[in-house]
C-alpha atoms as a PDB file:
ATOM      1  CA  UNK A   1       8.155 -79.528  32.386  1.00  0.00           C
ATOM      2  CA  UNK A   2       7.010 -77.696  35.347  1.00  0.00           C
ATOM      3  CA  UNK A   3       7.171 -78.816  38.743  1.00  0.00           C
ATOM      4  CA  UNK A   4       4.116 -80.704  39.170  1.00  0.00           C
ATOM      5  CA  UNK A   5       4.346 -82.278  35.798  1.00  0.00           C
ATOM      6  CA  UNK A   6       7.613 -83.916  36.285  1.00  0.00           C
ATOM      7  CA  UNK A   7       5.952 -85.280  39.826  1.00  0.00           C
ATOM      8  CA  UNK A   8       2.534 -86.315  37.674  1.00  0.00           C
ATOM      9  CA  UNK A   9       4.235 -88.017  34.800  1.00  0.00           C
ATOM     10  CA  UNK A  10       8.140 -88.194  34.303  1.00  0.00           C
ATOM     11  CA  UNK A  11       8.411 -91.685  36.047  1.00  0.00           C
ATOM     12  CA  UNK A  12       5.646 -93.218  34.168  1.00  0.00           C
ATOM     13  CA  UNK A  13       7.148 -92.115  30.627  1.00  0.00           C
ATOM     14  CA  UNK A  14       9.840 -94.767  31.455  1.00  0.00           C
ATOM     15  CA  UNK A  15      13.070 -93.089  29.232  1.00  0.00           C
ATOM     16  CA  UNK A  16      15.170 -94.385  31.964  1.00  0.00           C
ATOM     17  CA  UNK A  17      13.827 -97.841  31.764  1.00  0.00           C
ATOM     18  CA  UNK A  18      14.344 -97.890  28.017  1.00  0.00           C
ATOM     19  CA  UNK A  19      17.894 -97.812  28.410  1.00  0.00           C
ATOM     20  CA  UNK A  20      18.171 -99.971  31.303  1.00  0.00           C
ATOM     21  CA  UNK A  21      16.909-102.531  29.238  1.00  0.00           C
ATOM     22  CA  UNK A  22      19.397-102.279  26.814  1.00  0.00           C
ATOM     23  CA  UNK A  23      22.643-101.488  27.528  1.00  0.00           C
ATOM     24  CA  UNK A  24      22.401-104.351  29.835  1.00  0.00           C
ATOM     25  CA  UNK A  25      26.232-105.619  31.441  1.00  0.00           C
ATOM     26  CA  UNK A  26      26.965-101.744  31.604  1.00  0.00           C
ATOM     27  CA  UNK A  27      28.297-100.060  35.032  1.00  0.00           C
ATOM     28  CA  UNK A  28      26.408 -97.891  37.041  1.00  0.00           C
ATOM     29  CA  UNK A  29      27.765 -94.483  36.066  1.00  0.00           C
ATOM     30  CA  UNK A  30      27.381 -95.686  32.123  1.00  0.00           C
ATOM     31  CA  UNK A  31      24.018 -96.513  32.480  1.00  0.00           C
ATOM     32  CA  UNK A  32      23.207 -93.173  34.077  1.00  0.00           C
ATOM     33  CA  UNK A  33      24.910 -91.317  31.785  1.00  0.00           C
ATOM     34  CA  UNK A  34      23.449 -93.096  28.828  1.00  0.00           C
ATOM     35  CA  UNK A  35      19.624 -92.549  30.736  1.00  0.00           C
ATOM     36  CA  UNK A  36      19.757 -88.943  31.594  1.00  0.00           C
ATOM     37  CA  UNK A  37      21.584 -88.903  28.184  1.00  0.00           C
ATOM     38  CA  UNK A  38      18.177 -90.245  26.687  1.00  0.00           C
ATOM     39  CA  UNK A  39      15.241 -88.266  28.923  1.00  0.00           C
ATOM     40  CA  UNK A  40      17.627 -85.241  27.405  1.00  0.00           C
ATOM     41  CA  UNK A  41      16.776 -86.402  23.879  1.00  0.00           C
ATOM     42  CA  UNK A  42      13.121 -86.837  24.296  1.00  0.00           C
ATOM     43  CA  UNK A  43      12.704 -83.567  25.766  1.00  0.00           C
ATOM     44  CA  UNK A  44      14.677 -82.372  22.568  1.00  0.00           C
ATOM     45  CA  UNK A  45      12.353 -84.085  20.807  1.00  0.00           C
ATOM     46  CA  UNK A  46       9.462 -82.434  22.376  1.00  0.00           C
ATOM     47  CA  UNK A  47      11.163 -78.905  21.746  1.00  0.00           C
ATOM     48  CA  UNK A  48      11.253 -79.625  18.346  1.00  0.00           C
ATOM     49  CA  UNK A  49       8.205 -80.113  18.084  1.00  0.00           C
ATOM     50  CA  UNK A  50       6.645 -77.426  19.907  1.00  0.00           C
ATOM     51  CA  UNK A  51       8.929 -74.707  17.615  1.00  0.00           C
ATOM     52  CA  UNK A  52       7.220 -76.019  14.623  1.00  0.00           C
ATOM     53  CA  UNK A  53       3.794 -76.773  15.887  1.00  0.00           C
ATOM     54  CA  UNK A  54       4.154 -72.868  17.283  1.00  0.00           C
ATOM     55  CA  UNK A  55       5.798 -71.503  14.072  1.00  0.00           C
ATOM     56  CA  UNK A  56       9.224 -70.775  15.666  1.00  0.00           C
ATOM     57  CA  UNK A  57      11.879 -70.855  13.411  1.00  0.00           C
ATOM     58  CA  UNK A  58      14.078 -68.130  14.924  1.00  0.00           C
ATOM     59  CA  UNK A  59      13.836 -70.455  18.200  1.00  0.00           C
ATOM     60  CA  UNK A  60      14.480 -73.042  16.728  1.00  0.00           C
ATOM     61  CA  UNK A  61      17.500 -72.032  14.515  1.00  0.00           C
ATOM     62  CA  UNK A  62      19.114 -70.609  17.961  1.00  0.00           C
ATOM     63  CA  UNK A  63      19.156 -74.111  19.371  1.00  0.00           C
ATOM     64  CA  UNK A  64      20.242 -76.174  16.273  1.00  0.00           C
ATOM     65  CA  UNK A  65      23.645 -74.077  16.229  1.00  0.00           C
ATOM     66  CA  UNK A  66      24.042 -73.780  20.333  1.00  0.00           C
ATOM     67  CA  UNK A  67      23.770 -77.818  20.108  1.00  0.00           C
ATOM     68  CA  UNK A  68      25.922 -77.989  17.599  1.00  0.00           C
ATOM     69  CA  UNK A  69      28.650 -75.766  19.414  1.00  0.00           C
ATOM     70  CA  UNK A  70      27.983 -77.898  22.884  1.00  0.00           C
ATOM     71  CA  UNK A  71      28.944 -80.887  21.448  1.00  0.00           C
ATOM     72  CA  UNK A  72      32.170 -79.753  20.179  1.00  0.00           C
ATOM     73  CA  UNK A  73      33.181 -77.690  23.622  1.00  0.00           C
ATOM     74  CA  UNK A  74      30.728 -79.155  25.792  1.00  0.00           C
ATOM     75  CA  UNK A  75      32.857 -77.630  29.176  1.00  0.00           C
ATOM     76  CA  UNK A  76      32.276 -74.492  27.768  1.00  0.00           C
ATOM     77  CA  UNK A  77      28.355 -74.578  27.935  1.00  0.00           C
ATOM     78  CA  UNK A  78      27.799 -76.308  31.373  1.00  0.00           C
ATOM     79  CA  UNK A  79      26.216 -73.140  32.597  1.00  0.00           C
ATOM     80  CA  UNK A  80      24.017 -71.810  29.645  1.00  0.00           C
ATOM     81  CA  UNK A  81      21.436 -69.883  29.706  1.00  0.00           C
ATOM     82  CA  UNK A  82      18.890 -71.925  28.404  1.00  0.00           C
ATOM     83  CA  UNK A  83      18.410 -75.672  30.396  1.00  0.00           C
ATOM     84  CA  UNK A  84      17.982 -77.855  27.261  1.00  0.00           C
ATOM     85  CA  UNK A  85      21.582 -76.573  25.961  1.00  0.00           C
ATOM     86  CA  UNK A  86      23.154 -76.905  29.454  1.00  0.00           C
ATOM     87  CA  UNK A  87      22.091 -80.057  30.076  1.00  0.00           C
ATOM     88  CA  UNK A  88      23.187 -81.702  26.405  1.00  0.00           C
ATOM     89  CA  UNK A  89      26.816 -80.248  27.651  1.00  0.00           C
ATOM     90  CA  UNK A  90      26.648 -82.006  31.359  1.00  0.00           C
ATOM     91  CA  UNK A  91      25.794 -84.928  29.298  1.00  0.00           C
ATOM     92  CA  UNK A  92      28.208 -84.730  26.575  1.00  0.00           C
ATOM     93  CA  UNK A  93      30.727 -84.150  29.119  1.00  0.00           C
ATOM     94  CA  UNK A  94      30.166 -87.437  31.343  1.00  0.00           C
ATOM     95  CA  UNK A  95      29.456 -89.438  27.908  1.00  0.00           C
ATOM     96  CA  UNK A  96      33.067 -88.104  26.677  1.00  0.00           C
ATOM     97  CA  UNK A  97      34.849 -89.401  29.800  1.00  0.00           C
ATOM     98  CA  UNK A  98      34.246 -93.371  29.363  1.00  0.00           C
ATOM     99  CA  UNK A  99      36.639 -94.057  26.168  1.00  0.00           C
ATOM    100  CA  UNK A 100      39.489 -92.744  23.917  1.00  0.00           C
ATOM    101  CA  UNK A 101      39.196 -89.387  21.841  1.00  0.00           C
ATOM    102  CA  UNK A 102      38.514 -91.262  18.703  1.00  0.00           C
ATOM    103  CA  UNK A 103      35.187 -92.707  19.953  1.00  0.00           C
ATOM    104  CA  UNK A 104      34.190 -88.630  20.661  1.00  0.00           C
ATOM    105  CA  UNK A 105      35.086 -87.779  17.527  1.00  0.00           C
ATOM    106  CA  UNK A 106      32.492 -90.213  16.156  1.00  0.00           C
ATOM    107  CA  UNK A 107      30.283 -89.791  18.061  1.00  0.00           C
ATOM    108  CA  UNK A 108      30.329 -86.177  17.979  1.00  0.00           C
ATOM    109  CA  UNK A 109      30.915 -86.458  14.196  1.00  0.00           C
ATOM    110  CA  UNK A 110      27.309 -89.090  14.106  1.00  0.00           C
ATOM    111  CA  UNK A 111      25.105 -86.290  16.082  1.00  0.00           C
ATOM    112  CA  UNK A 112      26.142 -83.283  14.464  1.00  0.00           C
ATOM    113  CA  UNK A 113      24.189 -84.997  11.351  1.00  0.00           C
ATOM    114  CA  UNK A 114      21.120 -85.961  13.901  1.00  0.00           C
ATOM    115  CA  UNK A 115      20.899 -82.256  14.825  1.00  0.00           C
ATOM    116  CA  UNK A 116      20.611 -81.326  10.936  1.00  0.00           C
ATOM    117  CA  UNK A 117      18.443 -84.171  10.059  1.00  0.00           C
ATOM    118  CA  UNK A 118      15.970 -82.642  12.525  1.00  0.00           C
ATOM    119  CA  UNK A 119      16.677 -79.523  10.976  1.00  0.00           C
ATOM    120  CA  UNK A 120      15.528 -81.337   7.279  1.00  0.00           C
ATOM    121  CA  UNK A 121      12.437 -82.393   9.950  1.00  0.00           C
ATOM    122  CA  UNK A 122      12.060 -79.102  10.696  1.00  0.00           C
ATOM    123  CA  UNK A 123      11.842 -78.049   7.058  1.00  0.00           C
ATOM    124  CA  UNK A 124       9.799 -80.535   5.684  1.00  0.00           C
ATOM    125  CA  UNK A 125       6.972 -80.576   8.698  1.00  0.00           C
ATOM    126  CA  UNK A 126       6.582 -75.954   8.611  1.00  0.00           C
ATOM    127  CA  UNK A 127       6.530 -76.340   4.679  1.00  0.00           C
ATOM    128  CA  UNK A 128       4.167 -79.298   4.704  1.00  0.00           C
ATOM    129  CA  UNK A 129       5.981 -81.821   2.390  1.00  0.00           C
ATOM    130  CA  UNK A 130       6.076 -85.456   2.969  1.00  0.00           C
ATOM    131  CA  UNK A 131       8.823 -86.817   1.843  1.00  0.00           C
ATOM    132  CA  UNK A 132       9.180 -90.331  -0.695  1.00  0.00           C
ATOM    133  CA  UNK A 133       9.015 -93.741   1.451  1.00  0.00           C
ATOM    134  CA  UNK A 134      12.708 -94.234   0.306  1.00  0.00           C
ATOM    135  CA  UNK A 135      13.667 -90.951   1.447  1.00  0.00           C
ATOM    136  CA  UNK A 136      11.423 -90.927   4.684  1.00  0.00           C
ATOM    137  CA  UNK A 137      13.649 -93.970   5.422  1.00  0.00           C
ATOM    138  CA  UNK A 138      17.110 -92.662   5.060  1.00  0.00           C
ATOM    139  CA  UNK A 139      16.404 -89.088   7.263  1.00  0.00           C
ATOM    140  CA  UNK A 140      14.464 -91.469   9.537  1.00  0.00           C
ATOM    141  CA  UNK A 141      18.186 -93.681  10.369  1.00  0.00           C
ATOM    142  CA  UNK A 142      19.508 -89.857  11.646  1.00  0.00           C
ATOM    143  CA  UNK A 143      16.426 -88.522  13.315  1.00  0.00           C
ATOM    144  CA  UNK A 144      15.838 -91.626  15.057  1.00  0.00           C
ATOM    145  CA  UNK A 145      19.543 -91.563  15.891  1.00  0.00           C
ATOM    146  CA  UNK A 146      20.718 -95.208  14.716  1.00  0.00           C
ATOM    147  CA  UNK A 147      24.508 -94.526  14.461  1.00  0.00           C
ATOM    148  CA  UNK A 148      24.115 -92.888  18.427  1.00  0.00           C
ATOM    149  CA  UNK A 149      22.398 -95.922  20.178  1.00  0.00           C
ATOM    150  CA  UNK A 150      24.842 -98.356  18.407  1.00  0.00           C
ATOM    151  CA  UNK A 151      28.307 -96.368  19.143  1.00  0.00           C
ATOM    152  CA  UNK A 152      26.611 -96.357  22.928  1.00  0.00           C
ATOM    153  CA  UNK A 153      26.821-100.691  23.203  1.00  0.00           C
ATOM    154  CA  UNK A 154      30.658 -99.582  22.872  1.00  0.00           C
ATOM    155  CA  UNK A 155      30.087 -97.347  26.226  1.00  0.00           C
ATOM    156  CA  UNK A 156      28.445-100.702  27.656  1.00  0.00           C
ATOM    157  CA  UNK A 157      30.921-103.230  26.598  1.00  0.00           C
ATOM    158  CA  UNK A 158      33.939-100.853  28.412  1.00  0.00           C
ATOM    159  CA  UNK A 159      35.421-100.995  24.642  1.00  0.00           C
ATOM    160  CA  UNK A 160      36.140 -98.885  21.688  1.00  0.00           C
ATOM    161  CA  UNK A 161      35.606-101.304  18.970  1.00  0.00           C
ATOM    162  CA  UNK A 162      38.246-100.777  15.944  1.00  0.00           C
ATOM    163  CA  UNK A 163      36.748 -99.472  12.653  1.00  0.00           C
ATOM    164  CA  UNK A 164      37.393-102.507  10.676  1.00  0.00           C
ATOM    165  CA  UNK A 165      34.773-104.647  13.247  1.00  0.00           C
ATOM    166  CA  UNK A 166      32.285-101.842  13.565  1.00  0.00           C
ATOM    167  CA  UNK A 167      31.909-101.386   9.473  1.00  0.00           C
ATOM    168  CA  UNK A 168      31.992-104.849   9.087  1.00  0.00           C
ATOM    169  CA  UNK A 169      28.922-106.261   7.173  1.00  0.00           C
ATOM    170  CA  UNK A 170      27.561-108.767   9.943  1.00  0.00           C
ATOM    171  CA  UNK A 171      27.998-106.291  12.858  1.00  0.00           C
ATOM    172  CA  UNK A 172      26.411-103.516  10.514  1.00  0.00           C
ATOM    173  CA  UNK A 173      23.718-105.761   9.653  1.00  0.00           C
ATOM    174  CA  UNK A 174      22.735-106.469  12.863  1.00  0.00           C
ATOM    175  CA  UNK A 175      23.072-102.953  14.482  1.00  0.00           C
ATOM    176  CA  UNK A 176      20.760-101.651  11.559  1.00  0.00           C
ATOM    177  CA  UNK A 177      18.036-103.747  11.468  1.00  0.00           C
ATOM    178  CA  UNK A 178      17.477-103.149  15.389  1.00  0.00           C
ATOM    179  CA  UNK A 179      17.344 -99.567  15.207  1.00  0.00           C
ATOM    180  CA  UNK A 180      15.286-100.292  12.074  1.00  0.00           C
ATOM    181  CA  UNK A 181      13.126-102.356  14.290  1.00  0.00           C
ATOM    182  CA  UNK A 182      12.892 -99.530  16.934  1.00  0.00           C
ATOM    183  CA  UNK A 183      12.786 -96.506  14.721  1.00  0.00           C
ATOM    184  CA  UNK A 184       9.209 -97.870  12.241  1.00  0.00           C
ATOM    185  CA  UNK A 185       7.791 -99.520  15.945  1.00  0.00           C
ATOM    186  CA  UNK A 186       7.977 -95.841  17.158  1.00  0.00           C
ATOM    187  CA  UNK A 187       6.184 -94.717  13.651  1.00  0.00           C
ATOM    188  CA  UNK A 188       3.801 -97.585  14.552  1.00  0.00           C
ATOM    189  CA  UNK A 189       2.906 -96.354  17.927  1.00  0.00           C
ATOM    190  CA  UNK A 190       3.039 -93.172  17.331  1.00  0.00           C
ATOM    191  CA  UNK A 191       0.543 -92.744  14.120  1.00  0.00           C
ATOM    192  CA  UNK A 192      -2.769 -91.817  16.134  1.00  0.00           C
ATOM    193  CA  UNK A 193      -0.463 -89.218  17.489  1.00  0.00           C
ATOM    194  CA  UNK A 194       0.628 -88.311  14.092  1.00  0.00           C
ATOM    195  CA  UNK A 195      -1.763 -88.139  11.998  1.00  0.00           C
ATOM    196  CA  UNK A 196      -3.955 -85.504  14.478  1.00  0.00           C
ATOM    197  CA  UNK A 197      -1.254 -83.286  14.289  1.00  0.00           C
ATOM    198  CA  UNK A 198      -1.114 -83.334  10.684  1.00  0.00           C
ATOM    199  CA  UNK A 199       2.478 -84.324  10.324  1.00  0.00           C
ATOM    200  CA  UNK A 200       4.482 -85.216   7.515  1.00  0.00           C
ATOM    201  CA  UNK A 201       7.103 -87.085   9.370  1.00  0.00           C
ATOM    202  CA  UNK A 202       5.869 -90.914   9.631  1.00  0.00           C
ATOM    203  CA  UNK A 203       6.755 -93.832   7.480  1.00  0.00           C
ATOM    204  CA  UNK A 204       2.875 -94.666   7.857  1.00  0.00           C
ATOM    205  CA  UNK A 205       1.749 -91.351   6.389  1.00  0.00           C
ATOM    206  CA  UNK A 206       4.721 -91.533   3.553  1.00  0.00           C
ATOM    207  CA  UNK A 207       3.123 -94.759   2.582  1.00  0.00           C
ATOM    208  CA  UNK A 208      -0.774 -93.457   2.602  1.00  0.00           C
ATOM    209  CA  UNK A 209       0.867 -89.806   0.404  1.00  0.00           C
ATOM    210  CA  UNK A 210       3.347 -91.953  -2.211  1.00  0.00           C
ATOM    211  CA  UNK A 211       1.864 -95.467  -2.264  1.00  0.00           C
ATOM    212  CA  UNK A 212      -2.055 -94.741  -2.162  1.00  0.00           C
ATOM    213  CA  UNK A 213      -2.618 -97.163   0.692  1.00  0.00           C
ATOM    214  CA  UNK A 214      -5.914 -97.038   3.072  1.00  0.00           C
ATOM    215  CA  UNK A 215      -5.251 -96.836   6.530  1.00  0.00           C
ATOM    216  CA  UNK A 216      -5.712-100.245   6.996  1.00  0.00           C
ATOM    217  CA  UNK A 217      -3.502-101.245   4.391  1.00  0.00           C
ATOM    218  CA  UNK A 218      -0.660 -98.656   5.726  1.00  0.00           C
ATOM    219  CA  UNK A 219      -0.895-100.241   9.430  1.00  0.00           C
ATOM    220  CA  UNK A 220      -0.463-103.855   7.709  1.00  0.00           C
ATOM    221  CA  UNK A 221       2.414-102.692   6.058  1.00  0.00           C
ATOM    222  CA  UNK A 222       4.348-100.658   8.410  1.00  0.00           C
ATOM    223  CA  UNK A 223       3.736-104.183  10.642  1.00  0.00           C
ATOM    224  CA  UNK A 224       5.180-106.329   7.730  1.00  0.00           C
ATOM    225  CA  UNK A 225       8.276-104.019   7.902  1.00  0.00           C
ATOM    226  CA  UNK A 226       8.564-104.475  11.583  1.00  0.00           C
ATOM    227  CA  UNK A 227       8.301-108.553  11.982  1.00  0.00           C
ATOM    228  CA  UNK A 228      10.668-107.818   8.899  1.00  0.00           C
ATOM    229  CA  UNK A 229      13.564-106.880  11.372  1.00  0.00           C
ATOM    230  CA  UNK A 230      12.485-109.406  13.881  1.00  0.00           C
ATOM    231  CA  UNK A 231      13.106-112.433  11.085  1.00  0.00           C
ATOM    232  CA  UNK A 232      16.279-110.437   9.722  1.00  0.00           C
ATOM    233  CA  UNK A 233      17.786-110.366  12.960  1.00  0.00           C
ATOM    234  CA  UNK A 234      17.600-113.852  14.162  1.00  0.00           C
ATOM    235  CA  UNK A 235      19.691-114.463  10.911  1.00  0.00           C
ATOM    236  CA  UNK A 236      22.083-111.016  10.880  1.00  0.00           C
ATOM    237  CA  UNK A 237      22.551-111.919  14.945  1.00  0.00           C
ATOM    238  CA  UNK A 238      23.712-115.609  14.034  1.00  0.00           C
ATOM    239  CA  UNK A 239      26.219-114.118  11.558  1.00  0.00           C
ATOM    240  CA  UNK A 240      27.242-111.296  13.579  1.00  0.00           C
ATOM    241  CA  UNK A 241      28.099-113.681  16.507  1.00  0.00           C
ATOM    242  CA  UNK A 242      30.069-116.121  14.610  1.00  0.00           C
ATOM    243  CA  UNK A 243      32.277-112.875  13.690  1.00  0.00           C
ATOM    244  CA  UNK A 244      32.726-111.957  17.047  1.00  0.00           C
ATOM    245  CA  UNK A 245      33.910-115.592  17.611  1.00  0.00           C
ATOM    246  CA  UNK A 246      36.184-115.336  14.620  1.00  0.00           C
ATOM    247  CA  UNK A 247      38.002-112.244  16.473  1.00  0.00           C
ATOM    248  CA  UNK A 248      38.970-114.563  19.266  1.00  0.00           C
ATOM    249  CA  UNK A 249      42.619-115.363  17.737  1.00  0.00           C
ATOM    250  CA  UNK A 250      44.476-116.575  20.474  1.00  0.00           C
ATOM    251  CA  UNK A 251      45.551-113.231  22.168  1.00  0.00           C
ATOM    252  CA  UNK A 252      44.511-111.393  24.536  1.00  0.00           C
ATOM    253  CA  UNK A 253      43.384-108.578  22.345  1.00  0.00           C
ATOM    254  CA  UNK A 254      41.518-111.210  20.438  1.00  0.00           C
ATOM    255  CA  UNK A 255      39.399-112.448  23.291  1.00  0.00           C
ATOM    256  CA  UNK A 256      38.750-109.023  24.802  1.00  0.00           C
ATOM    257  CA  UNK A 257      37.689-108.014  21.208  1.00  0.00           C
ATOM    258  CA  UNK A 258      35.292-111.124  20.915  1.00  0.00           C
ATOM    259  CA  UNK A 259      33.989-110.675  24.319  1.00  0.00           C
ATOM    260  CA  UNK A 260      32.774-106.975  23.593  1.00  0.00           C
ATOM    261  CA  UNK A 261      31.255-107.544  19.759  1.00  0.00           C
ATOM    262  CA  UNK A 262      29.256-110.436  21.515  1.00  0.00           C
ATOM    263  CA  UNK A 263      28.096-108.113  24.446  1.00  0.00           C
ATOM    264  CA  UNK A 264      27.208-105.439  21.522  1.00  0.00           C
ATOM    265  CA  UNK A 265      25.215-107.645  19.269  1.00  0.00           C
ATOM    266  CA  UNK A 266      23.723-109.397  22.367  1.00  0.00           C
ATOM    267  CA  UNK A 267      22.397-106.064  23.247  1.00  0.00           C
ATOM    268  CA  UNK A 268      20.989-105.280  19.879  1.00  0.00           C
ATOM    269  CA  UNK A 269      18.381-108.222  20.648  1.00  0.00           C
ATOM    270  CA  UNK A 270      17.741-106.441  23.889  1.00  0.00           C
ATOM    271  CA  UNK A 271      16.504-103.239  22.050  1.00  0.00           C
ATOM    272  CA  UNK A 272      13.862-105.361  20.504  1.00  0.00           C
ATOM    273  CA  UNK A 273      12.173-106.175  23.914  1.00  0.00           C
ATOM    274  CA  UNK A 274      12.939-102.970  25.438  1.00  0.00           C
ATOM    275  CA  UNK A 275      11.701-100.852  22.721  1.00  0.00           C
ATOM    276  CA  UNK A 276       8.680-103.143  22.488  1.00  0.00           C
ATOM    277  CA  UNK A 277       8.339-103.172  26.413  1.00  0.00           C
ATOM    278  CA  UNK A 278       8.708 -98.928  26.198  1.00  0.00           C
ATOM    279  CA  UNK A 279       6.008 -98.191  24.098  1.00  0.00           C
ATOM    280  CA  UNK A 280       3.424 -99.806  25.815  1.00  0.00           C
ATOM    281  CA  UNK A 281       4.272 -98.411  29.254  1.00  0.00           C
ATOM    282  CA  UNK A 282       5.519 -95.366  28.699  1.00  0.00           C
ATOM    283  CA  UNK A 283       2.706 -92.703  29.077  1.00  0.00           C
ATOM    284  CA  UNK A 284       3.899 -90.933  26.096  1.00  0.00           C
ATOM    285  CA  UNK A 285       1.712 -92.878  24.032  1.00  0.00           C
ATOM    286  CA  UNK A 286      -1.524 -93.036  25.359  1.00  0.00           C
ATOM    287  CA  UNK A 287      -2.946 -91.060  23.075  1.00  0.00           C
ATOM    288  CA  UNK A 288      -6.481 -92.083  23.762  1.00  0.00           C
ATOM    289  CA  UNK A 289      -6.673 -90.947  27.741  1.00  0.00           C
ATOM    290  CA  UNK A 290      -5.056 -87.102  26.197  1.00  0.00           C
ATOM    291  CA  UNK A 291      -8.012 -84.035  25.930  1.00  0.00           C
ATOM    292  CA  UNK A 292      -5.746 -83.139  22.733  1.00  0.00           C
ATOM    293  CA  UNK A 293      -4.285 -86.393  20.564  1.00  0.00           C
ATOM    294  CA  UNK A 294      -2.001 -84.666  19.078  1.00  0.00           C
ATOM    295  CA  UNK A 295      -0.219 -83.157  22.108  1.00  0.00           C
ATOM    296  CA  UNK A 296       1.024 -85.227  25.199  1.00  0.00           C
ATOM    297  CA  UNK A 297      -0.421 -83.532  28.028  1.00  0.00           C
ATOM    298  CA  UNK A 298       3.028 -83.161  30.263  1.00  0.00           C
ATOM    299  CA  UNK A 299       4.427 -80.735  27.347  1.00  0.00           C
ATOM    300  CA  UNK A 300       4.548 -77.342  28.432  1.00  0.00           C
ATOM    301  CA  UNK A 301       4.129 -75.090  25.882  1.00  0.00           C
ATOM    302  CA  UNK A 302       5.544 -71.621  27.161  1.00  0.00           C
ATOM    303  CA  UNK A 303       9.113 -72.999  28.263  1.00  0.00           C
ATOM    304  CA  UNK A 304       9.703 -73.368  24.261  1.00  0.00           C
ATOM    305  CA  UNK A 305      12.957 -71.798  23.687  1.00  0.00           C
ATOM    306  CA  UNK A 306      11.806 -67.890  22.975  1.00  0.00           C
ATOM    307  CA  UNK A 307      13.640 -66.023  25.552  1.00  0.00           C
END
């Protein structure tokens, strides 16, 4: 964004405040890594979407493999050339610094598949194809990042959690259906958007291409889905926290063990009232005050990636 667009409108798209509301019990620095960490990813989002809308592949191609070579020597690009790279590897670097190697690894090892599910995105969007509800649904759990927000509550809780707790069934449950919840809300709120930019990339407009469904019937279903999570969670959360008790063995591992999986899964409810809270503040989806629906009006078009 230029100058005077930052001034006009970043504070009132609220990226910061999403966070803040859910990686609550986190320290400072954390938090602020995790927020700056997210305003990065929207504007990565926005990129995106300006190299397709604008028919650059070439552009876009350049940045999927400079990302991809940040986050595995993120030092090594804290001064490149083009912003959106540099500041992914001042992120990467402060989000590396909070716990073990192993937790990098994964995390690394989770995004590296985000950058090429945008690249499938990509793809899919400059070739026109909408993809099946089923497999709308599985790229939508990498574009939408689940696996990056969840190894994040680790960040919060001041705790790696071992691989046997974070692949068991009740934690997974849990983590899944709020990024679920989060990832078909955003679909929700952003199908005016959507649909007047002709996109193919919206469980709403999957439904309307593979089902048949009106509008009207689409927006009733894509709801159904989302009050969905809401039920499944109160039940996955019950069973997720009576695992996290089950850790708590008698040792002192034990109780710091249960004490982080409880802060985790307690902050999976709070992406359901952050992420509900976001979208109707934010200004990035007020589709109906934009001169162009399909375009928010703080994107700048020429700072796209083509130099």
């Amino acid at each position: 964004m230029p100058a005077d667009k930052v001034e006009e409108y970043a504070d009132g798209l609220c990226y910061t405040d999403l966070m803040a509301g859910y990686y609550i019990g986190a320290s400072d620095e954390v938090l602020q890594a995790i927020a700056d960490y997210s305003a990065w990813f929207f504007v990565w989002d926005d990129r995106h979407d300006r190299d397709i809308v604008h028919h650059r592949p070439a552009a876009w191609r350049r940045l999927r493999f400079r990302l991809h070579a940040a986050l595995d020597s993120p030092q090594d690009h804290l001064h490149h050339e083009d912003p959106l790279v540099a500041g992914f590897a001042d992120s990467m670097v402060r989000l590396y610094s909070f716990l073990p190697r192993t937790w990098n690894t994964r995390f690394a090892r989770h995004f590296h598949a985000v950058i090429e599910a945008y690249d499938q995105e990509f793809r899919n969007r400059t070739e026109g194809y909408v993809p099946t509800v089923e497999d709308y649904l599985e790229l939508r759990r990498l574009t939408f990042a689940h696996w990056i927000w969840t190894d994040l509550l680790e960040l919060s809780a001041g705790l790696e959690l071992p691989d046997h707790v974070r692949k068991h069934p009740a934690y997974r449950r849990a983590a899944l259906l709020s990024q679920e919840f989060a990832a078909w809300y955003n679909d929700l709120c952003s199908f005016p958007k959507e649909i007047a930019g002709d996109e193919v990339h919206n469980l709403g407009i999957s439904l309307i291409t593979h089902k048949g469904l009106t509008l009207e019937e689409t927006v009733a279903e894509v709801r159904r889905r989302v009050e969905g999570c809401i039920s499944d969670f109160r039940v996955a959360e019950r069973d997720a926290l009576e695992f996290a008790d089950s850790l708590a063995d008698g040792t002192v591992w034990g109780k710091e063990l249960s004490a982080a999986v409880r802060a985790c899964v307690r902050n999976m409810r709070n992406w359901y009232s952050s992420v509900y809270w976001f979208h109707h503040e934010s200004g990035r989806y007020r589709v109906d005050s934009w001169d162009d629906r399909s375009t928010p009006p703080y994107v700048n078009n020429e700072a796209a990636g083509e130099k």
